[in-house]
N, C-alpha and C. Protein backbone atom coordinates (compact mmCIF):
# COMPACT_ATOMS: atom_id res chain seq x y z
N UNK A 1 100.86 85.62 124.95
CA UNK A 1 101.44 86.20 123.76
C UNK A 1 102.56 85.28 123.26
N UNK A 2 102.83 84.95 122.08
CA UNK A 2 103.34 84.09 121.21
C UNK A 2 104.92 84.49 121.41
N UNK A 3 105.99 84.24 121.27
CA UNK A 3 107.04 84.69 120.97
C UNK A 3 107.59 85.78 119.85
N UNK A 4 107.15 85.11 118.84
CA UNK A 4 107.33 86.32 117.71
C UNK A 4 106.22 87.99 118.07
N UNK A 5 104.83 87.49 118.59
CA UNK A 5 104.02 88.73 118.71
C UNK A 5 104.78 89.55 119.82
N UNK A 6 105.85 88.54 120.57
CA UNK A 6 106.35 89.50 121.67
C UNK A 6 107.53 90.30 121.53
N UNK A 7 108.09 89.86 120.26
CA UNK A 7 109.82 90.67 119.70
C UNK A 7 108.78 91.70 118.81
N UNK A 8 107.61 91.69 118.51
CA UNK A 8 107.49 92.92 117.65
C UNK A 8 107.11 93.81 118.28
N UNK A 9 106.31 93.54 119.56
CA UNK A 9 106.15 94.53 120.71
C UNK A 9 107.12 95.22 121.13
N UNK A 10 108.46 94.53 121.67
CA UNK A 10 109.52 94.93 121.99
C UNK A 10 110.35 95.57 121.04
N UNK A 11 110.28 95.42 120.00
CA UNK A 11 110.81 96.20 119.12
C UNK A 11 110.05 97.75 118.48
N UNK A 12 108.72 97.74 118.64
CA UNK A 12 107.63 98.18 118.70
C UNK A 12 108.16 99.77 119.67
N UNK A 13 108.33 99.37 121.01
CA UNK A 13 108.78 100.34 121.88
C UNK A 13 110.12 100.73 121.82
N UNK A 14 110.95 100.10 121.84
CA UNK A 14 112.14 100.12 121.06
C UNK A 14 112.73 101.06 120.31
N UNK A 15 111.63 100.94 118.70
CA UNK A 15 111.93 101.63 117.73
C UNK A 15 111.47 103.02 117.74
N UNK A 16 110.05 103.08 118.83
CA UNK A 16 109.13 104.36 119.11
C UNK A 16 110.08 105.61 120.02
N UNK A 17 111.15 104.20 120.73
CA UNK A 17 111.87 105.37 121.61
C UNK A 17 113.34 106.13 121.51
N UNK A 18 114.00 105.46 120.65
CA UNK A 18 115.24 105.31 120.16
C UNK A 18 115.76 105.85 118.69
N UNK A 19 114.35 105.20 118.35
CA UNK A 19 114.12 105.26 116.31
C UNK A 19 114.76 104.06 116.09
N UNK A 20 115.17 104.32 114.70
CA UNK A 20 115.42 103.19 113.83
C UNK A 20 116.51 102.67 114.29
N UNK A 21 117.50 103.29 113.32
CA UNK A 21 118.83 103.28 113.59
C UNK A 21 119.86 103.07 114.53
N UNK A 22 119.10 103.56 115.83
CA UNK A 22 119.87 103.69 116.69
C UNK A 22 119.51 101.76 118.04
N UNK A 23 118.37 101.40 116.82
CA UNK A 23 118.27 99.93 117.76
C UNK A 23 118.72 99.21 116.75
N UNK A 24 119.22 98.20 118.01
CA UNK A 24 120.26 96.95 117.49
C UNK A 24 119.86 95.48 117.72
N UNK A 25 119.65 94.63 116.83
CA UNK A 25 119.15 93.59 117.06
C UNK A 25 119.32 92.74 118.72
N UNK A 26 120.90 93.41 118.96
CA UNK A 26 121.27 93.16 120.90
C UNK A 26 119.74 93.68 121.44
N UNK A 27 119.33 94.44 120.97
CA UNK A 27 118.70 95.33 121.98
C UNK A 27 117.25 94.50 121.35
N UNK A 28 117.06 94.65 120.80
CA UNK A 28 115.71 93.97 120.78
C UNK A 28 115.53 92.61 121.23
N UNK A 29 116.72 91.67 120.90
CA UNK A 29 116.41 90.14 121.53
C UNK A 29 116.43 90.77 123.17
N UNK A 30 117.52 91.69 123.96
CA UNK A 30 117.02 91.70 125.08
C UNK A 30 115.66 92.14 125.95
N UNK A 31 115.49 92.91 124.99
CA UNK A 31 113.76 93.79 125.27
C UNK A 31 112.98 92.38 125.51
N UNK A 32 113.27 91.90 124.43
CA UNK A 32 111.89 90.78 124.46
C UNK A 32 112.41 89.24 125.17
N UNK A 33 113.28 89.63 126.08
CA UNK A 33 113.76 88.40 126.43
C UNK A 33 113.82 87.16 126.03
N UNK A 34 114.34 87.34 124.81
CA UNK A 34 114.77 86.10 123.90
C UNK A 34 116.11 85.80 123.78
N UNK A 35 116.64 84.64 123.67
CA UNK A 35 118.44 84.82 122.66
C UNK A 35 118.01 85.30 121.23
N UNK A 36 119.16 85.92 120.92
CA UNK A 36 119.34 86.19 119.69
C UNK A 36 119.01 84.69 118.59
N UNK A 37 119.57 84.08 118.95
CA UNK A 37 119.25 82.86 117.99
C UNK A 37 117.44 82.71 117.87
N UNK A 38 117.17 82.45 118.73
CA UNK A 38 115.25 83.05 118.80
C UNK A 38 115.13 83.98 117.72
N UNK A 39 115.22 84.78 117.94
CA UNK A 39 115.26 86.54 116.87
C UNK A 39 115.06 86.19 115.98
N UNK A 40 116.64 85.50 115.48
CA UNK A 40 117.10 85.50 114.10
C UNK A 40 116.87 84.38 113.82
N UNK A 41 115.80 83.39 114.58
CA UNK A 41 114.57 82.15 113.62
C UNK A 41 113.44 83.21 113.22
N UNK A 42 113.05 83.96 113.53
CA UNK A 42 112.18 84.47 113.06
C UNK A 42 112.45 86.23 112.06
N UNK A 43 113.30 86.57 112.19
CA UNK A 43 113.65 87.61 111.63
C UNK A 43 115.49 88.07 110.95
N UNK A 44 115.04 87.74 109.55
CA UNK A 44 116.78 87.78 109.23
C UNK A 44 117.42 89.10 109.62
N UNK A 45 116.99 90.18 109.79
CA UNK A 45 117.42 91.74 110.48
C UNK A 45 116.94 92.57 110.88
N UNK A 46 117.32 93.69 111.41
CA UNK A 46 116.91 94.38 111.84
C UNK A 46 115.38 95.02 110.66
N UNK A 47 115.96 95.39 109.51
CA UNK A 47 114.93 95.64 108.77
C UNK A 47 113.70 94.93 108.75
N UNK A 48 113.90 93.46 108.67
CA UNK A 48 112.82 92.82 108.57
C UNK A 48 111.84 92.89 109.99
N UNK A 49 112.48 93.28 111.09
CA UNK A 49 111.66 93.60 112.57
C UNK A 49 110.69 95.02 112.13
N UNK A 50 111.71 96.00 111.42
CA UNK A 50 111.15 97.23 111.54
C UNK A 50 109.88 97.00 110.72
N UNK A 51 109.93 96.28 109.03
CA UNK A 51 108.70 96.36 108.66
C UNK A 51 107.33 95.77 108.92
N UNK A 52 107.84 94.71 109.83
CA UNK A 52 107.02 94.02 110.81
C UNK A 52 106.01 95.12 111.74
N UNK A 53 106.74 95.83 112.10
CA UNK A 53 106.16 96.70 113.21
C UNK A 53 105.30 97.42 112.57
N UNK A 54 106.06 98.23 111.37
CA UNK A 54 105.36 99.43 110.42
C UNK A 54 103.86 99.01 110.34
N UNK A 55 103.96 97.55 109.99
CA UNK A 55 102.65 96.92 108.73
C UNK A 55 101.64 96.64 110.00
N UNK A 56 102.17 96.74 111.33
CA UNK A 56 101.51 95.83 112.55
C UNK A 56 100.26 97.15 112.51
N UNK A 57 101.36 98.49 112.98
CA UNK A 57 100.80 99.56 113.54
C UNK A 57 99.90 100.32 112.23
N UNK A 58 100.23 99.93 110.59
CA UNK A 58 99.50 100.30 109.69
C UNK A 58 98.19 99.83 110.01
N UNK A 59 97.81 98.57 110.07
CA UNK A 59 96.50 97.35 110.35
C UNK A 59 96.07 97.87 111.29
N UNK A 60 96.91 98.15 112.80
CA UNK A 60 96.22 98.85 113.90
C UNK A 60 95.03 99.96 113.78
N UNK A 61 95.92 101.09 112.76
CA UNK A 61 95.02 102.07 112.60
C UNK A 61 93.78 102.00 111.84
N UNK A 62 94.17 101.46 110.75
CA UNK A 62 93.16 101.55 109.88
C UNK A 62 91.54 100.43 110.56
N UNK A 63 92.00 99.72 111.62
CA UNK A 63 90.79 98.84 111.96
C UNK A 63 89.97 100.00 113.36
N UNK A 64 91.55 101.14 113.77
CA UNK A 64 90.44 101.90 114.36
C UNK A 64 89.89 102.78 113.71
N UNK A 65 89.87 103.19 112.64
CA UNK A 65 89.89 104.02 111.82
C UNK A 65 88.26 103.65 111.13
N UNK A 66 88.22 102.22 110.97
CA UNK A 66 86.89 101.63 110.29
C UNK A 66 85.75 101.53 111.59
N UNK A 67 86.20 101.34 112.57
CA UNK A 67 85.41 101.13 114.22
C UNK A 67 84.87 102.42 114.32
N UNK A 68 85.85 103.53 114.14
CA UNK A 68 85.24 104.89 114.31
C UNK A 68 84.01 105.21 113.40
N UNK A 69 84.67 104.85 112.21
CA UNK A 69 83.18 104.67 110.94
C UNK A 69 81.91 103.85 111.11
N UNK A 70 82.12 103.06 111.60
CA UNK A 70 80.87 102.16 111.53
C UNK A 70 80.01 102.44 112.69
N UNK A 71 80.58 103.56 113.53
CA UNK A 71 80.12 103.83 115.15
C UNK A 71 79.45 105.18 114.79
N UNK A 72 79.35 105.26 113.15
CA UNK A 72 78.30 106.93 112.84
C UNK A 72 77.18 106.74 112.18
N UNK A 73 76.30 107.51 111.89
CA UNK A 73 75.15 107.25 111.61
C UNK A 73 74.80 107.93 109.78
N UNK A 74 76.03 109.10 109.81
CA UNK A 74 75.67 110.04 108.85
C UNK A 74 77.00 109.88 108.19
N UNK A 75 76.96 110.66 106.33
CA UNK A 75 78.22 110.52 106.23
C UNK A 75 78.79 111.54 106.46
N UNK A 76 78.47 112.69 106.59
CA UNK A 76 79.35 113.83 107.64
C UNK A 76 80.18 113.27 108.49
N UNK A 77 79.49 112.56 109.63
CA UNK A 77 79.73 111.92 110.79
C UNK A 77 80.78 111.06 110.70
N UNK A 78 80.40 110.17 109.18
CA UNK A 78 81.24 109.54 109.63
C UNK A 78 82.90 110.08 109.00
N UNK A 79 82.64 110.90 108.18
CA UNK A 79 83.83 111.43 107.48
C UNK A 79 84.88 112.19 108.93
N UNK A 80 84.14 112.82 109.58
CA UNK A 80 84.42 113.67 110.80
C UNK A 80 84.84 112.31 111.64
N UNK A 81 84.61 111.05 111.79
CA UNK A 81 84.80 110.63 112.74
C UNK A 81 86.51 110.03 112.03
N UNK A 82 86.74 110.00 110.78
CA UNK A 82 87.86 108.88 110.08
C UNK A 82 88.67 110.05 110.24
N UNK A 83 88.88 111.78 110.14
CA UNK A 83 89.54 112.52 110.03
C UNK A 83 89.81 112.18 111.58
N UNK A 84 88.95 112.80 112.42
CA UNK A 84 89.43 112.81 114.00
C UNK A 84 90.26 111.38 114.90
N UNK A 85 89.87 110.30 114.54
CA UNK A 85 90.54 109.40 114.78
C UNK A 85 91.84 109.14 113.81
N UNK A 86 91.84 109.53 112.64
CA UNK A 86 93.43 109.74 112.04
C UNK A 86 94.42 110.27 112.71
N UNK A 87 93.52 111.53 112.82
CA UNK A 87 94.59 113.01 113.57
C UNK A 87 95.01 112.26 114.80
N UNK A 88 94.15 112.07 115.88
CA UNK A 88 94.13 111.75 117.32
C UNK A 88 95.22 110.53 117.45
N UNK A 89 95.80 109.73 116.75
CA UNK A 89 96.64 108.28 116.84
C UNK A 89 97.30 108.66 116.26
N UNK A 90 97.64 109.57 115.57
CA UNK A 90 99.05 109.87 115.73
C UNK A 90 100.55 109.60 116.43
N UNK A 91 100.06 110.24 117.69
CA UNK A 91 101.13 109.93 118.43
C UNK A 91 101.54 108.62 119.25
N UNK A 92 99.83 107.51 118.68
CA UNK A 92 100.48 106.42 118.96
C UNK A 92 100.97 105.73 118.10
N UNK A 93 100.96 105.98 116.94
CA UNK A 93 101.47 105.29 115.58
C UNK A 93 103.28 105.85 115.34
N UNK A 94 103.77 106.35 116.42
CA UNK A 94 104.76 106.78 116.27
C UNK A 94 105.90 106.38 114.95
N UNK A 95 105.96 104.57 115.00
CA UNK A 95 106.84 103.88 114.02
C UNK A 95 106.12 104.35 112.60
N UNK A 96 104.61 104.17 112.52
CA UNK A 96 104.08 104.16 110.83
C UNK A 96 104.81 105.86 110.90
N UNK A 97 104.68 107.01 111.87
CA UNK A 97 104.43 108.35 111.26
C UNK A 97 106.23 108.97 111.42
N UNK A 98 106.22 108.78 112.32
CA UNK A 98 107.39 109.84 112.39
C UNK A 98 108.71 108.77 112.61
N UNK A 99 108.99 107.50 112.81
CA UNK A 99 110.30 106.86 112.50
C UNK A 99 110.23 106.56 111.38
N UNK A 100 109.31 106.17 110.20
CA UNK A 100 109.13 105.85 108.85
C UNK A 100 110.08 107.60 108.67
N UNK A 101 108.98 108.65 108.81
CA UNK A 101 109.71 109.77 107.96
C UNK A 101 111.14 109.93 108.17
N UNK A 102 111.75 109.61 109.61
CA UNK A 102 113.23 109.47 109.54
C UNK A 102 114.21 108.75 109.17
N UNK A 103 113.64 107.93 108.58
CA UNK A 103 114.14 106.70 108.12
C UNK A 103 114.15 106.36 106.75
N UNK A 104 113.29 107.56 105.45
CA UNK A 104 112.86 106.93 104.66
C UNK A 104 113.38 106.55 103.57
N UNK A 105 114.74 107.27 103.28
CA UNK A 105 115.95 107.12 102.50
C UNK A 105 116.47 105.44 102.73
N UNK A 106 116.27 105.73 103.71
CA UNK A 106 117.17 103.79 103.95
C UNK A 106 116.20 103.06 103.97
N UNK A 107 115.02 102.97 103.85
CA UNK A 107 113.77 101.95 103.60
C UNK A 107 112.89 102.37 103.24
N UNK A 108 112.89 103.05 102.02
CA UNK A 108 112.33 103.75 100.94
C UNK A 108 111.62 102.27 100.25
N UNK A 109 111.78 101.55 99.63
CA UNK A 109 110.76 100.68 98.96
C UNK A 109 109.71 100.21 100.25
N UNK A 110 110.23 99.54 101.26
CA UNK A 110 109.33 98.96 101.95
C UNK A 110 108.52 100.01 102.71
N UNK A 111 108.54 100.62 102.98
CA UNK A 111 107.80 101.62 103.49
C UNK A 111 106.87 102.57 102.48
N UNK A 112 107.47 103.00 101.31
CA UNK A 112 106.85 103.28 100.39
C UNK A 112 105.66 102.10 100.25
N UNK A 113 105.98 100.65 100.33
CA UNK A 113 104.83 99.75 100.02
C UNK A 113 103.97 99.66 101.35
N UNK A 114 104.12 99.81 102.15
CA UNK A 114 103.42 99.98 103.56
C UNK A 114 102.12 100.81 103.45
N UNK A 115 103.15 102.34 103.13
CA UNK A 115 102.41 103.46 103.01
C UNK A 115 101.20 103.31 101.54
N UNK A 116 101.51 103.01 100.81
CA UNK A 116 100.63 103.21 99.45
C UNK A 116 99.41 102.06 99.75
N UNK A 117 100.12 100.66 100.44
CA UNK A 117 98.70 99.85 100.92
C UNK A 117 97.59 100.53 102.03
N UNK A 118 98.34 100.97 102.96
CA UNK A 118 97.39 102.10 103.87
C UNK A 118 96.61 103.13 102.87
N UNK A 119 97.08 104.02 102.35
CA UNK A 119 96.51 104.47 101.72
C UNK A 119 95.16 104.46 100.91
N UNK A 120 95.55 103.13 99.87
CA UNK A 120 94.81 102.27 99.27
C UNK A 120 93.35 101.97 99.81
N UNK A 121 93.54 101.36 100.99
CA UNK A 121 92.71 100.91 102.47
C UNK A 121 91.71 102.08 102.57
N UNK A 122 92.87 102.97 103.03
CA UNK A 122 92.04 104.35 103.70
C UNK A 122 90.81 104.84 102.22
N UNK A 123 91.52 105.31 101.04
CA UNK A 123 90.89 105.34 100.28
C UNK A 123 89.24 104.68 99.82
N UNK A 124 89.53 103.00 99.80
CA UNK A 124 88.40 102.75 100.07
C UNK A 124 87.08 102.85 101.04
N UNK A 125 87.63 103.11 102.17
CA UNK A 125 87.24 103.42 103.03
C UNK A 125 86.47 104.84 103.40
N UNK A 126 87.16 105.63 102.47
CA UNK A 126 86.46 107.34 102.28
C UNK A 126 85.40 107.19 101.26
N UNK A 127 85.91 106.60 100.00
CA UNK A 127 84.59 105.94 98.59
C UNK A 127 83.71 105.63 99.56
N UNK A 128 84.03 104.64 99.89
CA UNK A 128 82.33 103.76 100.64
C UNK A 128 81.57 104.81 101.33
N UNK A 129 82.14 105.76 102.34
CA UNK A 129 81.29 106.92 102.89
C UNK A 129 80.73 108.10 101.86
N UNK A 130 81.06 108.42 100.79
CA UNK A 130 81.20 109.38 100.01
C UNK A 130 79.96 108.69 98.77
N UNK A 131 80.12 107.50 98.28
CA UNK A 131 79.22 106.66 97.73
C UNK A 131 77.77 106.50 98.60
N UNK A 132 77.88 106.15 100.09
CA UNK A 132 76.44 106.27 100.56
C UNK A 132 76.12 107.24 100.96
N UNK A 133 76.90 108.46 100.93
CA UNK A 133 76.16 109.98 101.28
C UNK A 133 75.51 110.15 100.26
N UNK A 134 76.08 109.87 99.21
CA UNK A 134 75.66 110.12 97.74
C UNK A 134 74.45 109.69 97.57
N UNK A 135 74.22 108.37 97.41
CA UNK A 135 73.68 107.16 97.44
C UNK A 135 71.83 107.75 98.21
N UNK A 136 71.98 108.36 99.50
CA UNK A 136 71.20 108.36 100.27
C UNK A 136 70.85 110.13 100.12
N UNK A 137 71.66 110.70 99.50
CA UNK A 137 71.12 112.07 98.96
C UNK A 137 71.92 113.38 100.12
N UNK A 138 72.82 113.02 100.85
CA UNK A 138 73.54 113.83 101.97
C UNK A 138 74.56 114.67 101.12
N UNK A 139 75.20 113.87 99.98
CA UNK A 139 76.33 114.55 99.03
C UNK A 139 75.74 114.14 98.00
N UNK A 140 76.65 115.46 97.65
CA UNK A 140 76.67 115.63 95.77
C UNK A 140 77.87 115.26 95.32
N UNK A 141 78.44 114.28 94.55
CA UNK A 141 79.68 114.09 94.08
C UNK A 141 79.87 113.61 92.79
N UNK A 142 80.66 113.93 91.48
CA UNK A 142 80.82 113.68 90.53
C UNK A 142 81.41 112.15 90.36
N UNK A 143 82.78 112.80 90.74
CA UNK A 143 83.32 111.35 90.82
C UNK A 143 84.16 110.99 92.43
N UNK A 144 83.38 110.20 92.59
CA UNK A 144 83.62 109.94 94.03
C UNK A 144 85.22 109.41 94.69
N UNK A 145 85.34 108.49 93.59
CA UNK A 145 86.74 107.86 93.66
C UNK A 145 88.13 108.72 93.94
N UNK A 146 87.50 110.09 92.86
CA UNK A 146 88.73 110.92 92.73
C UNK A 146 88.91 112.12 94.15
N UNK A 147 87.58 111.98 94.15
CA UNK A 147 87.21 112.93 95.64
C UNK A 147 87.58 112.42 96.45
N UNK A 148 87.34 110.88 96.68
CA UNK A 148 87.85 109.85 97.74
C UNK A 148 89.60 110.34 98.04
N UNK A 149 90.40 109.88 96.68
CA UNK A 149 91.98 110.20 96.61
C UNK A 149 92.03 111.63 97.05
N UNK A 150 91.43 112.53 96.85
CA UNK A 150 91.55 113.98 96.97
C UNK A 150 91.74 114.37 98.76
N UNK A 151 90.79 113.46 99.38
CA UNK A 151 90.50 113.70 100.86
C UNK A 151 91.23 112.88 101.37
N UNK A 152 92.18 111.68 100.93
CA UNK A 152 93.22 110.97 101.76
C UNK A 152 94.63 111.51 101.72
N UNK A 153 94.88 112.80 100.22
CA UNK A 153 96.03 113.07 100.03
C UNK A 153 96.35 113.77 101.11
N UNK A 154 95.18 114.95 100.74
CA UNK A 154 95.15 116.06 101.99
C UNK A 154 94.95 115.82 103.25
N UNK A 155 94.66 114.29 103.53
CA UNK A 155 94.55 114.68 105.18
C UNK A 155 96.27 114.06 105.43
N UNK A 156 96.69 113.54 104.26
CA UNK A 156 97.98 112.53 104.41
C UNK A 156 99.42 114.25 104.72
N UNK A 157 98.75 115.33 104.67
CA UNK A 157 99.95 116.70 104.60
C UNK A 157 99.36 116.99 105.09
N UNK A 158 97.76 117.11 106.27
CA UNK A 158 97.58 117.59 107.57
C UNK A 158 98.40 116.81 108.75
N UNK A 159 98.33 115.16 108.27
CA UNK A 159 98.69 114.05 109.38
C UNK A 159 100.19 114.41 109.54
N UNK A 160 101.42 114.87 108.41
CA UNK A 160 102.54 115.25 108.53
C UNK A 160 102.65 116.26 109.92
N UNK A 161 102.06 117.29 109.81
CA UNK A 161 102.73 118.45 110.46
C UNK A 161 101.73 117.92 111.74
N UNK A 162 100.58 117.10 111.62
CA UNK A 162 99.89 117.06 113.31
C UNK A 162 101.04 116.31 113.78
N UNK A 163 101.92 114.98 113.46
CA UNK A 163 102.41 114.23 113.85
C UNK A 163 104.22 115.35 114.24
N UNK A 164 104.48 116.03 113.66
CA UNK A 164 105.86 116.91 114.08
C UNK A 164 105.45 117.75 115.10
N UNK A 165 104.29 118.19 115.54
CA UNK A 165 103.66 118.33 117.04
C UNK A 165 103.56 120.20 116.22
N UNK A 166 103.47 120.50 115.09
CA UNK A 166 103.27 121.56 114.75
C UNK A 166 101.84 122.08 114.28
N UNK A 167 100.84 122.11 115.67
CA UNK A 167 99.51 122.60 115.39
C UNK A 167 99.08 123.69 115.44
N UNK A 168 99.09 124.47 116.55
CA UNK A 168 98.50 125.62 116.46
C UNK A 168 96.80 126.01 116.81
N UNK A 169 96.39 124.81 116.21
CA UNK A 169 94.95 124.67 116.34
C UNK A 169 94.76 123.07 116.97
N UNK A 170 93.70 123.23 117.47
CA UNK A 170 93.24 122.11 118.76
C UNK A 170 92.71 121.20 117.37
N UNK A 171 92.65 119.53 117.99
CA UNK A 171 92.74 118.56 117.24
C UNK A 171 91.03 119.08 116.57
N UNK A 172 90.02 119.60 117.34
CA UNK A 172 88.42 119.93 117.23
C UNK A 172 88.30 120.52 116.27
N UNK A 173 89.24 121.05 116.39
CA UNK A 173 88.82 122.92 115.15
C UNK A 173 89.72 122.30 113.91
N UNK A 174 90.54 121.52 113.95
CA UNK A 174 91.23 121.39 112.23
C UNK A 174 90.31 120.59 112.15
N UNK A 175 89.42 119.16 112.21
CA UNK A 175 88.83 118.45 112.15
C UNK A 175 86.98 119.31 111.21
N UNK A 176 87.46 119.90 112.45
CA UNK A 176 85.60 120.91 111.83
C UNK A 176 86.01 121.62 110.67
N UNK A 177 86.96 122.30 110.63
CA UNK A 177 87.35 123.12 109.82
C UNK A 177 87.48 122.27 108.31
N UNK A 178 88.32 120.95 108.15
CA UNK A 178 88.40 120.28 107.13
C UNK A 178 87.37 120.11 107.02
N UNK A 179 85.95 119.72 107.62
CA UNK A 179 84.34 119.44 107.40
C UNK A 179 83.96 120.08 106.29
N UNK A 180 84.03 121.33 107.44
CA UNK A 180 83.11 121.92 106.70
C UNK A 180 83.47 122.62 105.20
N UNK A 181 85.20 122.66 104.80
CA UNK A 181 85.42 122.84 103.28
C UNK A 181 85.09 121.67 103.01
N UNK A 182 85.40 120.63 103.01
CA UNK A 182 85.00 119.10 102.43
C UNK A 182 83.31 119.42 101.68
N UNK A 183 82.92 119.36 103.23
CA UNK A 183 81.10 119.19 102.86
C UNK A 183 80.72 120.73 102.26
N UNK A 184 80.63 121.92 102.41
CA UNK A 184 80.39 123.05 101.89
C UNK A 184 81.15 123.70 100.89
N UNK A 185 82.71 123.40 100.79
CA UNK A 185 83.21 124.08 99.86
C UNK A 185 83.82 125.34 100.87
N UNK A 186 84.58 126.38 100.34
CA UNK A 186 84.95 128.28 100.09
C UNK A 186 84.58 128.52 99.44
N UNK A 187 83.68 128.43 98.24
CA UNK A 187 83.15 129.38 97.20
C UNK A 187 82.04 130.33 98.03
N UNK A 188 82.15 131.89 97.69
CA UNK A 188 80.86 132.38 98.81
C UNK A 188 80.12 132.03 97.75
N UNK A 189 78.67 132.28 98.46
CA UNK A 189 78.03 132.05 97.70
C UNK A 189 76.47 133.03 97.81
């Protein structure tokens, strides 16, 4: 492992355990057993470590996020598989989910740009499944794009409260449950 890949690790755990604020560039050159002068060739502050990490653990997810997709056969499947692996990494995405939200007043642009490129990502990523359900006759969808945004907003204010550890319901049953309104709707019928 490279030097720099190893201060973002260390800062990585760092920031997951402490939060933001409360780590200090001391503390990260020592985590990663560097001098500070090391550090600060590669990173002018503390901020610039944190968005390092954010954007590391954003890329993280979203490539498991596409692994889970490409490992289904159907687009049910695979929609069920991008919700359940969202939900489920959670708690290892600690820095993207819950030090971003404590933090977001004081690194409100960069994180705001973090978050809206994930998004973005994820988005395409729901189109493409939603387009070949379509495509192959599994869904019915008008406009896919908007349905696409519709199913990243909402899972983006399920992922809030899974990540504050406020469930209630097992990771299985919100997962099925979003399914099956997604794919069937509440209208009785």
């Amino acid at each position: 492992m490279d030097k720099k890949e190893h201060i973002v690790s260390s800062a990585q755990s760092l920031f997951a355990q402490f939060g933001l604020k409360k780590v200090t560039m001391d503390e990260i050159a020592r985590e990663a057993s560097v001098s500070k002068a090391t550090l600060y060739k590669y990173y002018g502050n503390k901020s610039e470590v944190f968005n390092e990490v954010v954007h590391r653990e954003a890329s993280q997810l979203l490539n498991l996020i596409e692994n889970a997709i490409d490992a289904e056969s159907d687009s049910v499947r695979r929609l069920r598989a991008h919700l359940r692996t969202r939900l489920e990494k959670v708690g290892e995405f600690v820095n993207f989910y819950r030090v971003t939200q404590d933090s977001w007043g004081d690194y409100w642009p960069y994180i705001a740009g973090v978050r809206q490129d994930f998004l973005d990502r994820e988005q395409a990523l729901v189109e493409k499944i939603l387009r070949q359900g379509t495509q192959c006759g599994e869904l019915e969808i008008k406009n896919i794009r908007m349905a696409a945004l519709a199913l990243v907003l909402a899972l983006a204010s399920v992922e809030y409260q899974w990540s504050l550890g406020k469930k209630g319901i097992s990771l299985t049953q919100m997962v099925d449950l979003m399914i099956e309104m997604m794919v069937n709707g509440i209208r009785k019928r």
